[in-house]
Protein backbone atom coordinates (compact mmCIF):
# COMPACT_ATOMS: atom_id res chain seq x y z
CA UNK A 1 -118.02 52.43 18.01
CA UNK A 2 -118.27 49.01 16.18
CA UNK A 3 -117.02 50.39 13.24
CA UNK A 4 -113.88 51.79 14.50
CA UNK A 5 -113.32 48.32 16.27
CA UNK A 6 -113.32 46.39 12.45
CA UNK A 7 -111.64 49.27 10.92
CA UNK A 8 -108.70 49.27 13.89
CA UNK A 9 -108.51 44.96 13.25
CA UNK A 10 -108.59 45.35 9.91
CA UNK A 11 -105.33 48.09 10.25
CA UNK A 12 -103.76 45.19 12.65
CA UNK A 13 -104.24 42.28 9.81
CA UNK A 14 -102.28 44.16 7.51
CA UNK A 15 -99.63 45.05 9.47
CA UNK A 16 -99.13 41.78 10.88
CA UNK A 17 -99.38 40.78 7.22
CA UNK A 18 -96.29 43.39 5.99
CA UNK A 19 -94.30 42.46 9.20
CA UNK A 20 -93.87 38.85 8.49
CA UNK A 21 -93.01 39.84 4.87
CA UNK A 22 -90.39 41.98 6.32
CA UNK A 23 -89.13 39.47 8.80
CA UNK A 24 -88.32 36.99 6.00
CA UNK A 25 -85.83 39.41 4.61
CA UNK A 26 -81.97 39.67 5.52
CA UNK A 27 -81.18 41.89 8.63
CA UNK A 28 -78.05 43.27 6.45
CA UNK A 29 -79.40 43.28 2.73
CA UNK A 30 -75.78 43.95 1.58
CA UNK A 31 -74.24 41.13 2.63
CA UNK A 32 -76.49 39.16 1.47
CA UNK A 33 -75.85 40.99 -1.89
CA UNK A 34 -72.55 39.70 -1.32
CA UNK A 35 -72.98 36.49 -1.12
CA UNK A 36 -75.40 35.96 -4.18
CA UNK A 37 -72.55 37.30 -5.91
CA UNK A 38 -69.75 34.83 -4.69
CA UNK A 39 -72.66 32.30 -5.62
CA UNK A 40 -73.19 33.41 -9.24
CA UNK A 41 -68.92 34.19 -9.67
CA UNK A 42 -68.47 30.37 -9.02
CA UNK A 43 -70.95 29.06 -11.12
CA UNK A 44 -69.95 30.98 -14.05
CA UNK A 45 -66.17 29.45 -13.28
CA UNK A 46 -67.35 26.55 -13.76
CA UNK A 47 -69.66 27.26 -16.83
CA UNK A 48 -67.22 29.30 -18.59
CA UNK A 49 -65.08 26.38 -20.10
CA UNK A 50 -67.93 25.10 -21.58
CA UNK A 51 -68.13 25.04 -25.32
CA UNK A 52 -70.08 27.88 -26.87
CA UNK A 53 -71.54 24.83 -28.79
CA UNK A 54 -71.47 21.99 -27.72
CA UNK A 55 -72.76 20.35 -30.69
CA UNK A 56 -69.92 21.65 -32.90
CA UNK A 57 -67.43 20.13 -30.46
CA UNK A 58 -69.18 16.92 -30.82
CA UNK A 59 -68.32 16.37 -34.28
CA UNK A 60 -64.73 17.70 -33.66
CA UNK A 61 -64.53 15.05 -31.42
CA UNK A 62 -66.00 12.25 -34.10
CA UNK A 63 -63.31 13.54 -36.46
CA UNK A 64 -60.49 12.97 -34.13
CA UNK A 65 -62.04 9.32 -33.19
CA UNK A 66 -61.97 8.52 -37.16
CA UNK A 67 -58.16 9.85 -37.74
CA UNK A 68 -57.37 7.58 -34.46
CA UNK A 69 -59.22 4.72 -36.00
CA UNK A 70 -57.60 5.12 -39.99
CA UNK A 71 -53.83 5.77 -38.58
CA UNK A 72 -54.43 1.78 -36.14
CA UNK A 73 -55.89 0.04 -39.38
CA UNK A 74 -52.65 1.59 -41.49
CA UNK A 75 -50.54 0.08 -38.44
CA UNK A 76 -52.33 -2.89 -38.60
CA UNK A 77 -51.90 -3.45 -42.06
CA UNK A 78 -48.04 -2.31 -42.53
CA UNK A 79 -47.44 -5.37 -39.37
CA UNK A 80 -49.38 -7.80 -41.06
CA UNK A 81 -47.51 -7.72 -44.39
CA UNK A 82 -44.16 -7.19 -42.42
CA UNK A 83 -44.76 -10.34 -40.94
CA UNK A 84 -46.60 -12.49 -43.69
CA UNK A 85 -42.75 -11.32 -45.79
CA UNK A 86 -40.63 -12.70 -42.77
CA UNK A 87 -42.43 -16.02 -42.47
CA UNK A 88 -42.25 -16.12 -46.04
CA UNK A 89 -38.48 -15.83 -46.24
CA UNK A 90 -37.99 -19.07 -44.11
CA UNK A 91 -38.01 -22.44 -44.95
CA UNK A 92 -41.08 -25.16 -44.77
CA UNK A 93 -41.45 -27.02 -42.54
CA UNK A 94 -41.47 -30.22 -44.78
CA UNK A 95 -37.53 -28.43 -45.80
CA UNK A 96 -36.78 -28.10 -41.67
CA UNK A 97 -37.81 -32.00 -41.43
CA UNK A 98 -36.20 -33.08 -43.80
CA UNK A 99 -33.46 -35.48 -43.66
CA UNK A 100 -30.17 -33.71 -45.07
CA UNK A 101 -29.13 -36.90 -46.52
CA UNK A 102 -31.65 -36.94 -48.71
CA UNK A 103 -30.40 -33.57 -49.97
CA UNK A 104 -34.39 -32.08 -49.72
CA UNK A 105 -33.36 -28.90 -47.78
CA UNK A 106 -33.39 -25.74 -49.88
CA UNK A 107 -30.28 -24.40 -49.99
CA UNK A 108 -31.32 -20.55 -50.61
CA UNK A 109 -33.60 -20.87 -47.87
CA UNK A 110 -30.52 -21.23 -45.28
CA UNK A 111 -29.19 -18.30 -43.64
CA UNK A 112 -26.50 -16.88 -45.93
CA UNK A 113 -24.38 -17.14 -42.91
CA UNK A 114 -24.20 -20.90 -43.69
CA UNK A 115 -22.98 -20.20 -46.91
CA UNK A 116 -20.17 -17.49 -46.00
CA UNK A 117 -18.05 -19.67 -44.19
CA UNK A 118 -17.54 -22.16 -47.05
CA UNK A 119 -17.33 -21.97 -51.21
CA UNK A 120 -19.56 -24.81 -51.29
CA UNK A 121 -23.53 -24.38 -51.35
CA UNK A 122 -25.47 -24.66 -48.01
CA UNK A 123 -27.04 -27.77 -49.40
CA UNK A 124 -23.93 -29.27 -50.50
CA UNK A 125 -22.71 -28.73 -47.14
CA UNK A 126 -25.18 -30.56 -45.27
CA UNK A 127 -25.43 -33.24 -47.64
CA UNK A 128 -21.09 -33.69 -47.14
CA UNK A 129 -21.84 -33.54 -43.11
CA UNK A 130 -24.52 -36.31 -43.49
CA UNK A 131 -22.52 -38.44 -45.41
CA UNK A 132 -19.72 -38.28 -42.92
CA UNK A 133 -21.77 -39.07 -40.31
CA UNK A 134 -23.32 -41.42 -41.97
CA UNK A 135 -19.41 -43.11 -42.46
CA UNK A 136 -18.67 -42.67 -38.67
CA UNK A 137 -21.67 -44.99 -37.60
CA UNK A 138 -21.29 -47.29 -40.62
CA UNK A 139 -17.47 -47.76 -39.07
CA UNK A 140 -18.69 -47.95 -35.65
CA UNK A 141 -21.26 -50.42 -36.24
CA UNK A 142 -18.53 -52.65 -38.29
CA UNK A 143 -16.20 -51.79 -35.50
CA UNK A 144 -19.01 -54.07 -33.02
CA UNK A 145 -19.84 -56.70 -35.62
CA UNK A 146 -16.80 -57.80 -36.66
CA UNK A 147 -15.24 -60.05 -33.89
CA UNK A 148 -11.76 -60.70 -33.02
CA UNK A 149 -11.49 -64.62 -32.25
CA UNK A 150 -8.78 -66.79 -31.54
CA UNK A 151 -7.12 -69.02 -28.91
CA UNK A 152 -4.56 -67.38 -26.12
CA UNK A 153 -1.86 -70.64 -25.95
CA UNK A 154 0.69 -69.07 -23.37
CA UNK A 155 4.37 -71.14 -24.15
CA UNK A 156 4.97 -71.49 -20.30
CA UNK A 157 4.50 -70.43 -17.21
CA UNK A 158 4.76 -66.48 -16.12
CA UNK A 159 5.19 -66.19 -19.63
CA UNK A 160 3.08 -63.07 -20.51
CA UNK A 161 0.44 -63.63 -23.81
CA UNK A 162 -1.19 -61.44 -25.81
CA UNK A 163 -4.77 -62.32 -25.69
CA UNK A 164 -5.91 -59.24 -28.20
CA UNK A 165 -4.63 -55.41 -29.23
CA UNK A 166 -5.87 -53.04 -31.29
CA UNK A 167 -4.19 -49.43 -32.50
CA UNK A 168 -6.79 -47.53 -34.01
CA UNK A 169 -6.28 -43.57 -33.13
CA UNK A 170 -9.74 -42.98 -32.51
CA UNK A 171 -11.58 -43.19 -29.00
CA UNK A 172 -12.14 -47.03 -28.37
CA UNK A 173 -12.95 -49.28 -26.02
CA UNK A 174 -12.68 -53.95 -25.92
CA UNK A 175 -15.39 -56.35 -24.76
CA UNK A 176 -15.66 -59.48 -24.90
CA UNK A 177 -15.29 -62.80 -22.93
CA UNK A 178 -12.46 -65.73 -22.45
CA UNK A 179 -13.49 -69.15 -21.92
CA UNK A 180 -11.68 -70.48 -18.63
CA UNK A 181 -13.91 -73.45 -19.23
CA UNK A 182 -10.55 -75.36 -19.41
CA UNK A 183 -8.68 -74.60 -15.84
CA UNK A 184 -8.88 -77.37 -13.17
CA UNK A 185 -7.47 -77.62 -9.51
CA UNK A 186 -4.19 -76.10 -9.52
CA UNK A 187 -4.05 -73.52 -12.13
CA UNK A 188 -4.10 -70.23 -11.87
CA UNK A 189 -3.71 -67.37 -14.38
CA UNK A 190 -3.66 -63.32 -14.25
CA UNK A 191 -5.24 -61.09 -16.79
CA UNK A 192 -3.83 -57.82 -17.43
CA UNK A 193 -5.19 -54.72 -19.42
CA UNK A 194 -3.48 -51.97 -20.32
CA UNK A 195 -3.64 -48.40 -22.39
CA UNK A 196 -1.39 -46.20 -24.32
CA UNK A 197 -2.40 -42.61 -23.78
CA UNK A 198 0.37 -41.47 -25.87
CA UNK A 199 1.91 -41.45 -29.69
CA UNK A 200 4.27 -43.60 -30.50
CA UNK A 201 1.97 -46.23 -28.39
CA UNK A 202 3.70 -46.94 -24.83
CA UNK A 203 1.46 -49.47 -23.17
CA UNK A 204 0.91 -48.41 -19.22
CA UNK A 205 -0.88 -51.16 -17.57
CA UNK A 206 -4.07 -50.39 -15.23
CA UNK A 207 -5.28 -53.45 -14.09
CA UNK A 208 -4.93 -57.17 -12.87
CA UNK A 209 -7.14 -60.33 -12.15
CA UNK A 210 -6.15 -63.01 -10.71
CA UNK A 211 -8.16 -66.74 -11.28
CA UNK A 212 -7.46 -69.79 -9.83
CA UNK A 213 -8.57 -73.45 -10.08
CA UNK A 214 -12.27 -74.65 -11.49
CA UNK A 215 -14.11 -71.64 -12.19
CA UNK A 216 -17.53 -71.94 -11.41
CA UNK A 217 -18.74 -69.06 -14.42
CA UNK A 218 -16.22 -70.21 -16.77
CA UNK A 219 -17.38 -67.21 -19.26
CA UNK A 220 -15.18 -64.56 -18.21
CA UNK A 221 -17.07 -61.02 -19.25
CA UNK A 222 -13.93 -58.44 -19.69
CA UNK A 223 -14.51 -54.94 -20.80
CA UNK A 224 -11.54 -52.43 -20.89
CA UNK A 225 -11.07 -48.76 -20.29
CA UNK A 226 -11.75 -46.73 -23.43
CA UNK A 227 -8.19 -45.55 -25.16
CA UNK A 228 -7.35 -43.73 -28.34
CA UNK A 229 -3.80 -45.15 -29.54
CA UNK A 230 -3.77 -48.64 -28.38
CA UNK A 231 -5.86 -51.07 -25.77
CA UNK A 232 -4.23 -54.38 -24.67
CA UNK A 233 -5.49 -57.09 -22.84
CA UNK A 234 -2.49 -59.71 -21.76
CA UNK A 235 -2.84 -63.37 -19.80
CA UNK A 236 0.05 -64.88 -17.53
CA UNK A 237 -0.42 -68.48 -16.91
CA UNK A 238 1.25 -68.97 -13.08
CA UNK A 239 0.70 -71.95 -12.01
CA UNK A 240 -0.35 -75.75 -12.81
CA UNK A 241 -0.33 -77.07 -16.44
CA UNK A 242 -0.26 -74.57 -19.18
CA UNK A 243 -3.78 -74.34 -20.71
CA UNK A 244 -5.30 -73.16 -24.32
CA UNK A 245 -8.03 -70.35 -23.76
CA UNK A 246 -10.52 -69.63 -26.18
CA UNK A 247 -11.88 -65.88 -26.81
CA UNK A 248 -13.78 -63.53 -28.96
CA UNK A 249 -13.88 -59.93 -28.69
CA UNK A 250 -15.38 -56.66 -30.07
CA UNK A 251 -13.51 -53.27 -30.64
CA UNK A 252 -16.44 -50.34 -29.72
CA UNK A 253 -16.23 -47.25 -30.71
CA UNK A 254 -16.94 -43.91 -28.65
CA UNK A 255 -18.94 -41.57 -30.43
């Protein structure tokens, strides 16, 4: 009797044993067949395009790298001497600073569009320029040295008197003063200025002042209008007795 009761546990261990095995296992094996295969199907996608060696693609990849790297250092090298032969063509900087008149610039180092438009060097042409320009302030700067003096001794009275004119045909202007140092109680005088804007001159007058007994500046600052063919400045003595005026002027050039 106590043997049949070990042998009948023993018989129960075991199958308790097998049934949990059993319980761990899928109620529908083949689906779960199924799914192991979806499972394995997208892992091998995803292996597939893997290299069949991966260290031979390695050094394909190390070759490509060293093409990429010769090709930039040719680039490199074909710009750099492009540019180093561009600069080159140009001129120094001591030639750009240079002062034209003293005839320092380089002449083939000019654009050869400088030297198309004239049978004369570039050089030669700069050098001509500077020298003209060199003229035009030399003439202006005589033009304000050299003053124009005198004495404006009107005849009568409302007699009109040329106090100064000057015909150059080139852009001009007058300045200078009149000494009414001399007027006293009773006289009176108008100054007139006047312009030609046209060839042969035909003065047009622009302006009048009118001055009258003791003048308490007696330096009279007049500065005309700038004119090309001809600037006049006129005084009319009008009333009291007729007086000698003193006066020095410049002619100024615009430029």
């Amino acid at each position: 009797m106590i043997w049949t009761d070990v042998k009948a546990a023993l018989i129960d261990a075991a199958a308790s044993d097998i049934k949990a095995k059993t319980d761990a296992l899928p109620a529908d094996p083949a689906s779960e067949s199924g799914a192991i295969k979806t499972e394995t199907a997208a892992i091998k996608a995803k292996t597939d395009p893997l290299p069949a060696d991966p260290a031979s693609e390695s050094g394909a990849i190390k070759t490509e790298t060293a093409a990429i790297k010769t090709e930039t250092a040719a680039i490199k090298t074909t710009t750099d001497t492009n540019l180093d032969a561009k600069v080159s063509e140009r001129a120094t900087p001591a030639q750009i600073l240079a002062d034209p008149a003293t005839d320092l610039i380089d002449g083939s180092a000019l654009d050869a569009s400088v030297a198309s438009r004239s049978s004369h060097a570039p050089a030669d042409i700069l050098k001509d320029a500077a020298k003209k320009m060199d003229g035009e302030r030399i003439d202006s700067l005589l033009a304000g040295i050299v003053p124009i003096e005198g004495t404006c001794e009107p005849a009568i009275l409302d007699t009109i008197t040329e106090v100064v004119k000057q015909e150059l045909g080139v852009l001009f202007y007058l300045e200078g003063h009149i000494d009414l140092s001399v007027m006293e109680a009773g006289d009176a005088i108008t100054l007139s200025e006047s312009i030609s804007i046209v060839t042969p001159v035909d003065y047009k007058k622009y302006a009048d002042s009118d001055y009258s007994g003791v003048q308490a500046l007696p330096l009279l600052y007049v500065e005309t209008k700038p004119g090309r063919y001809g600037v006049k400045v006129e005084l009319t003595q009008t009333a009291g007795v007729v007086r000698v005026f003193p006066y020095q002027f410049f002619v100024k050039r615009v430029v």
